[in-house]
Protein backbone atom coordinates (compact mmCIF):
# COMPACT_ATOMS: atom_id res chain seq x y z
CA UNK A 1 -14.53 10.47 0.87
CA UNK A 2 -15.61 6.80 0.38
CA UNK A 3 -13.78 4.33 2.50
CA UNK A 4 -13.69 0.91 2.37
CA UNK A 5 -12.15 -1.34 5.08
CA UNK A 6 -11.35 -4.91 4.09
CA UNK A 7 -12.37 -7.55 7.10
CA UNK A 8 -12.99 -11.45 7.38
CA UNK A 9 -16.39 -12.59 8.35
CA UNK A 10 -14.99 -13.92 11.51
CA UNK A 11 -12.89 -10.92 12.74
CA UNK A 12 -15.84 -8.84 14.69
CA UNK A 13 -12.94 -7.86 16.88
CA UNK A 14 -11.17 -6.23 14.61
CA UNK A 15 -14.58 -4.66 12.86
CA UNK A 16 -15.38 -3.21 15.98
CA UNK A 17 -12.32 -1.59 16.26
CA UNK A 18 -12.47 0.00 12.94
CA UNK A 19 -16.17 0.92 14.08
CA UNK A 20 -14.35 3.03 16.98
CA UNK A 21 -12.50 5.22 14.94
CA UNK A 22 -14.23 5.67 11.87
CA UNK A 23 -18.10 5.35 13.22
CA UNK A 24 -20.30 4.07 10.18
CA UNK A 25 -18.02 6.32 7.74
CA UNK A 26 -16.94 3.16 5.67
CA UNK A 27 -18.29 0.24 3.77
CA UNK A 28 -17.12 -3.09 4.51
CA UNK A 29 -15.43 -5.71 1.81
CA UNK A 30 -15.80 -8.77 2.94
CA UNK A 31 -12.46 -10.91 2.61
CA UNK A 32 -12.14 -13.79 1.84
CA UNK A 33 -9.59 -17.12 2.52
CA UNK A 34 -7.66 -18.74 0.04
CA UNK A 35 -9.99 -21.38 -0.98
CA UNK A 36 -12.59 -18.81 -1.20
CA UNK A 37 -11.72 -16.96 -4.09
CA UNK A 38 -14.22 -15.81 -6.30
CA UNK A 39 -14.68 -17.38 -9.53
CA UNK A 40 -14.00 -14.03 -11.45
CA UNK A 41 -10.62 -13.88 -9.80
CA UNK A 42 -9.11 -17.44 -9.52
CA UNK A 43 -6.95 -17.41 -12.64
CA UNK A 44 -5.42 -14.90 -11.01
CA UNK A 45 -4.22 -17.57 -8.84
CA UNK A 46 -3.99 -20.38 -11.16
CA UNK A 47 -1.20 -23.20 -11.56
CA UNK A 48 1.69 -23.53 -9.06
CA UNK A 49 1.76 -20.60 -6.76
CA UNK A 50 4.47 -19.49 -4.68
CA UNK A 51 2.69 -17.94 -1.75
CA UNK A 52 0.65 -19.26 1.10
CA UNK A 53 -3.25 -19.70 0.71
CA UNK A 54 -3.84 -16.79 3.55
CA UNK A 55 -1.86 -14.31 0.59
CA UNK A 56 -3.72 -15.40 -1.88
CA UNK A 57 -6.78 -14.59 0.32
CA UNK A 58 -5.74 -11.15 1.17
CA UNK A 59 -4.41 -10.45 -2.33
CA UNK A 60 -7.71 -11.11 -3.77
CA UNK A 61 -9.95 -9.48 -1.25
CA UNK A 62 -7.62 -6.17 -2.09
CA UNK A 63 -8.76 -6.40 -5.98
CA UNK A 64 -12.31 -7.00 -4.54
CA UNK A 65 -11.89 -3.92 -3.03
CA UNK A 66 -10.31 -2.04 -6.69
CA UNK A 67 -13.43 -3.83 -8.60
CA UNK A 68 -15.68 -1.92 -5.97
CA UNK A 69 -13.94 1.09 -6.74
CA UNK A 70 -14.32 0.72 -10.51
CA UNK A 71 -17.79 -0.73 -10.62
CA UNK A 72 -19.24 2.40 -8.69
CA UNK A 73 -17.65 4.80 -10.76
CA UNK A 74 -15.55 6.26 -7.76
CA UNK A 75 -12.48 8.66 -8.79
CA UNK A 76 -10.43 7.32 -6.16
CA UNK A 77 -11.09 6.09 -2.03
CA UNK A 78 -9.29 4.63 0.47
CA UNK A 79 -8.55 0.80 1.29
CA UNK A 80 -7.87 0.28 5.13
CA UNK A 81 -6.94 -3.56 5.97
CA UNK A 82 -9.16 -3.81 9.37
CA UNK A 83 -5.80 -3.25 11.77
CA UNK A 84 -4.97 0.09 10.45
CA UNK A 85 -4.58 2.64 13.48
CA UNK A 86 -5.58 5.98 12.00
CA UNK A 87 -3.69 9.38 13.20
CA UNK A 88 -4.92 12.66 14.41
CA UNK A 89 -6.41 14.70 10.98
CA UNK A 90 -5.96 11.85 8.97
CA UNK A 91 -9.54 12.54 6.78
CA UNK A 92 -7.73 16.34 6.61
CA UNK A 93 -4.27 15.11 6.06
CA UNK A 94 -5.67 12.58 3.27
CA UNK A 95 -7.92 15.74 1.34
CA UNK A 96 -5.07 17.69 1.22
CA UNK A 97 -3.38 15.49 -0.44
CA UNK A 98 -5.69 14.16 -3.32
CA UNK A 99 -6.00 18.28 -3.78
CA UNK A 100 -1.98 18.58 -4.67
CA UNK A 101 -1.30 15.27 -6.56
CA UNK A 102 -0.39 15.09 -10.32
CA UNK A 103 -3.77 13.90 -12.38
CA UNK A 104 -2.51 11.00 -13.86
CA UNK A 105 -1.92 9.67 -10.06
CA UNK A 106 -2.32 5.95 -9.01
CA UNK A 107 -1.68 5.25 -5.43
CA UNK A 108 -0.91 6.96 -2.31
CA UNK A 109 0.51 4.96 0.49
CA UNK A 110 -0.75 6.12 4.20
CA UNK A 111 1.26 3.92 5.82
CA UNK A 112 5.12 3.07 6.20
CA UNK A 113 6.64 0.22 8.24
CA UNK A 114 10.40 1.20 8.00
CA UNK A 115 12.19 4.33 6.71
CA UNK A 116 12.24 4.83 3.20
CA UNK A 117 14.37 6.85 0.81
CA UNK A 118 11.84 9.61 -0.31
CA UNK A 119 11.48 13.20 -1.83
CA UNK A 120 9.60 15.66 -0.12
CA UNK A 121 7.00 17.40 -3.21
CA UNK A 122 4.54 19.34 -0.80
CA UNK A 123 3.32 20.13 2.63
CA UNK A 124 -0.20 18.96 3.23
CA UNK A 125 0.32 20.05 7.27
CA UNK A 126 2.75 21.55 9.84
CA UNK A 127 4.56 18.17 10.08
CA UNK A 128 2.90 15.90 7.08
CA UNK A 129 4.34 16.24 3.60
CA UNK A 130 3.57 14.64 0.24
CA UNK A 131 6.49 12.13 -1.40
CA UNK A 132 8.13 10.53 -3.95
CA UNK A 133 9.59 7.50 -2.72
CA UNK A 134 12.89 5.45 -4.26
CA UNK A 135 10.73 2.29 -3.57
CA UNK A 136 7.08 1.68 -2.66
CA UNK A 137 7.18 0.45 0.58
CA UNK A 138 6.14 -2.97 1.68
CA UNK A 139 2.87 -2.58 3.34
CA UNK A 140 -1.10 -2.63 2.12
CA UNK A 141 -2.61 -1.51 5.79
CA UNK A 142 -4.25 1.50 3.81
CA UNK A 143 -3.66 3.55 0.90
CA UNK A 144 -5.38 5.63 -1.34
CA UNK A 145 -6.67 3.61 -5.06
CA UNK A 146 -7.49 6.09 -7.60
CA UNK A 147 -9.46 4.64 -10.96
CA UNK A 148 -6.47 4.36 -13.32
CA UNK A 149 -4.55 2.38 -10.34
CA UNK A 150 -7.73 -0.07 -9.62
CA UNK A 151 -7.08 -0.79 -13.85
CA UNK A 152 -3.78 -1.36 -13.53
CA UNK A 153 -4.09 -3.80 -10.23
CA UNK A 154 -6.87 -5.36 -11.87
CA UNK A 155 -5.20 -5.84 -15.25
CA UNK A 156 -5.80 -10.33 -15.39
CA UNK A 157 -1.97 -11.86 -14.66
CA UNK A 158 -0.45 -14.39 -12.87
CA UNK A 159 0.04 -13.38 -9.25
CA UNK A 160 2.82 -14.94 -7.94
CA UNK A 161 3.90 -12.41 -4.42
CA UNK A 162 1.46 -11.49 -2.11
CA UNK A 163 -0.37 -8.26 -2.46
CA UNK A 164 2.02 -5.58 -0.14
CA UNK A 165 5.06 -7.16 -2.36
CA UNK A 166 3.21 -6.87 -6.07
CA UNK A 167 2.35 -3.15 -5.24
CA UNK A 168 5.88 -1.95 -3.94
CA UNK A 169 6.86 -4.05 -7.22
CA UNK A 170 4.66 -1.23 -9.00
CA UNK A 171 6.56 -0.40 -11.68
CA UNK A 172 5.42 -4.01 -13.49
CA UNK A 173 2.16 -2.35 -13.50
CA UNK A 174 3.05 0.72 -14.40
CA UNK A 175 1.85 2.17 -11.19
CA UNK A 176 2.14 5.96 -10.33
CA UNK A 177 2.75 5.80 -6.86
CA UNK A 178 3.56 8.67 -3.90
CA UNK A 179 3.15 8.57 -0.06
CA UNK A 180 2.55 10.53 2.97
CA UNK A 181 4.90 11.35 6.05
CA UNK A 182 5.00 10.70 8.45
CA UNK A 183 2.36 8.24 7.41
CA UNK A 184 -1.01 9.03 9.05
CA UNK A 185 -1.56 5.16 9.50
CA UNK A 186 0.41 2.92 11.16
CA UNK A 187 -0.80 -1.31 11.74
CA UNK A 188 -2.14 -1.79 15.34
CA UNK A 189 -0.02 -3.73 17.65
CA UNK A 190 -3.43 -4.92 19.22
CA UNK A 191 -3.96 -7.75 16.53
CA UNK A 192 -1.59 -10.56 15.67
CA UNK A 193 -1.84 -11.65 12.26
CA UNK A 194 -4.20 -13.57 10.54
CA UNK A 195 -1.98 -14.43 7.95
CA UNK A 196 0.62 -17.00 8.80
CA UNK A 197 4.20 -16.27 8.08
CA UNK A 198 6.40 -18.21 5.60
CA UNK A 199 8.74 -20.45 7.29
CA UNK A 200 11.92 -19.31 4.44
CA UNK A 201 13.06 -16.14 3.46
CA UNK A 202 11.88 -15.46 -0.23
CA UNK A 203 14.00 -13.22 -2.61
CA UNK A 204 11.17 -12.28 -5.25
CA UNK A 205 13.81 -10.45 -7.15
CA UNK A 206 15.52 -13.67 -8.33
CA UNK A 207 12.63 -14.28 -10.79
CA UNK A 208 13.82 -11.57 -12.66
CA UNK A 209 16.93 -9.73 -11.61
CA UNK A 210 16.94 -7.60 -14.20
CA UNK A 211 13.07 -6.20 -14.19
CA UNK A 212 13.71 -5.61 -10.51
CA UNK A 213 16.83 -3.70 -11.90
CA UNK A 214 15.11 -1.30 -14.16
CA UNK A 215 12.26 -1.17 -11.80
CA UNK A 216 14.98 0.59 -9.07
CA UNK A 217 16.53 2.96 -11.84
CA UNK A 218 12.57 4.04 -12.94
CA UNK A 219 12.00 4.66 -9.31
CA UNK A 220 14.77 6.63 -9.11
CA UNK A 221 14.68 8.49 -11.95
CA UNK A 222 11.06 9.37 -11.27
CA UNK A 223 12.15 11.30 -7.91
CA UNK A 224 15.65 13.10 -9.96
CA UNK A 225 18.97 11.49 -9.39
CA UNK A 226 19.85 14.85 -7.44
CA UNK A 227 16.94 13.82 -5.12
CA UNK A 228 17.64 10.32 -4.77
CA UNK A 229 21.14 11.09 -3.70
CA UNK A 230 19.92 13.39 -1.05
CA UNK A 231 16.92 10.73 0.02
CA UNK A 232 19.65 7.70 1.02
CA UNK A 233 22.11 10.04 1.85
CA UNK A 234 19.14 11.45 4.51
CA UNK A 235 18.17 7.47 5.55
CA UNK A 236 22.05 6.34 6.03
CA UNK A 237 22.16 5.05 9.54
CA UNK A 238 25.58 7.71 9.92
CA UNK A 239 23.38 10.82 8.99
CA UNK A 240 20.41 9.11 11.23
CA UNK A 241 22.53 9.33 14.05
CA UNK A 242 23.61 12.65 13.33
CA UNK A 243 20.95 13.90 13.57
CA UNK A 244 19.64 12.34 16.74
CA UNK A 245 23.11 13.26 18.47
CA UNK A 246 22.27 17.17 17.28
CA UNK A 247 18.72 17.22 18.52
């Protein structure tokens, strides 16, 4: 399975650690900054832009990895940002997977930062289970890009949240998404980021309150109302400690 890992020129650290888990089973795209953009992708990025030049770096060097995919004719592969911590049997846990997803599939996400609402649809392992999720969570540290979802990220539009934002915003781009958990990748605490923070909070939802409505409802509907009720009724913090108190 090809895998690409995306890394800045100056980060040899962070190659090398890559390098340890994976060996030389992975291709590197080579990221670029925020003034560095390529030609081919700078309208992208065009006009008055609400997020920070590091974003707009990462964003792009994620659709130079999705124009990778495409160009080579790949049916799908996996995108690892250059901190991702990879579990035990994660090129099993991954296989299995791609074997029991729907064909007209887009992205898998390997990784999770918080808990999310979700809808168990198969087991892939004794504790690792394919999912539906209410909403795509917030996090590009590594997922699976099939061809149909490189398209549909690569589709030319104004990009105007950075990259982990636009994706869990899926539904814009019509996006089939699905996830793994536990996830078999989690960011390593070993690495602060490159990327420096925003200084205010930012509510991308305001732009268009009711798009991010319907987006919700799709999301929803696309995992059964019956099983969205159970998902957030599972991830209340009441039933969370529940169950922690029972085990």
């Amino acid at each position: 399975m090809q895998v690409f890992v995306i890394n800045l020129a100056a980060a040899a650290d962070r190659l090398a650690y890559m390098r340890k888990q994976l060996g030389d089973a992975f291709e590197r795209i080579d990221a670029v900054r925020g003034h560095e953009v390529p030609a081919r992708l700078a309208a992208n990025f065009s006009g008055t832009i609400p997020i920070l030049p590091g974003e707009i770096g990462c964003y792009a060097s994620h659709l130079m990895a999705a124009e990778e995919i495409l160009a080579r004719g790949l049916p799908y592969a996996i995108v690892l940002e250059d901190d991702a911590e990879l579990g035990l049997g994660f090129h099993d846990i991954v296989e299995t997977c791609l074997r029991r997803l729907p064909s007209d599939w887009d992205i898998v996400g390997l990784a999770d930062v918080k808990h999310r609402p979700h809808h168990r649809l198969s087991q892939l392992s004794s504790d690792h289970y394919l999912v539906r999720y209410a909403h795509f969570p917030k996090t590009t540290t590594a997922y699976v890009l099939s061809q149909s979802g490189c398209r549909k990220l690569l589709a030319s539009r104004q990009r105007r949240r950075p990259v982990d934002v636009d994706i869990r915003y899926g539904w814009e781009m019509g996006l089939n998404d699905y996830g793994i958990l536990p996830p078999p990748v989690r960011p390593s605490n070993k690495f602060a980021s490159s990327i420096p923070k925003s200084t205010r909070q930012r509510f991308y939802w305001r732009a268009n309150p009711l798009g991010y409505l319907k987006g919700r409802i799709d999301g929803l509907r696309k995992m059964g109302l019956a099983n969205a009720a159970r998902a957030y009724l599972a991830a209340s913090p009441r039933t969370a400690l529940d169950r922690k108190q029972r085990s």
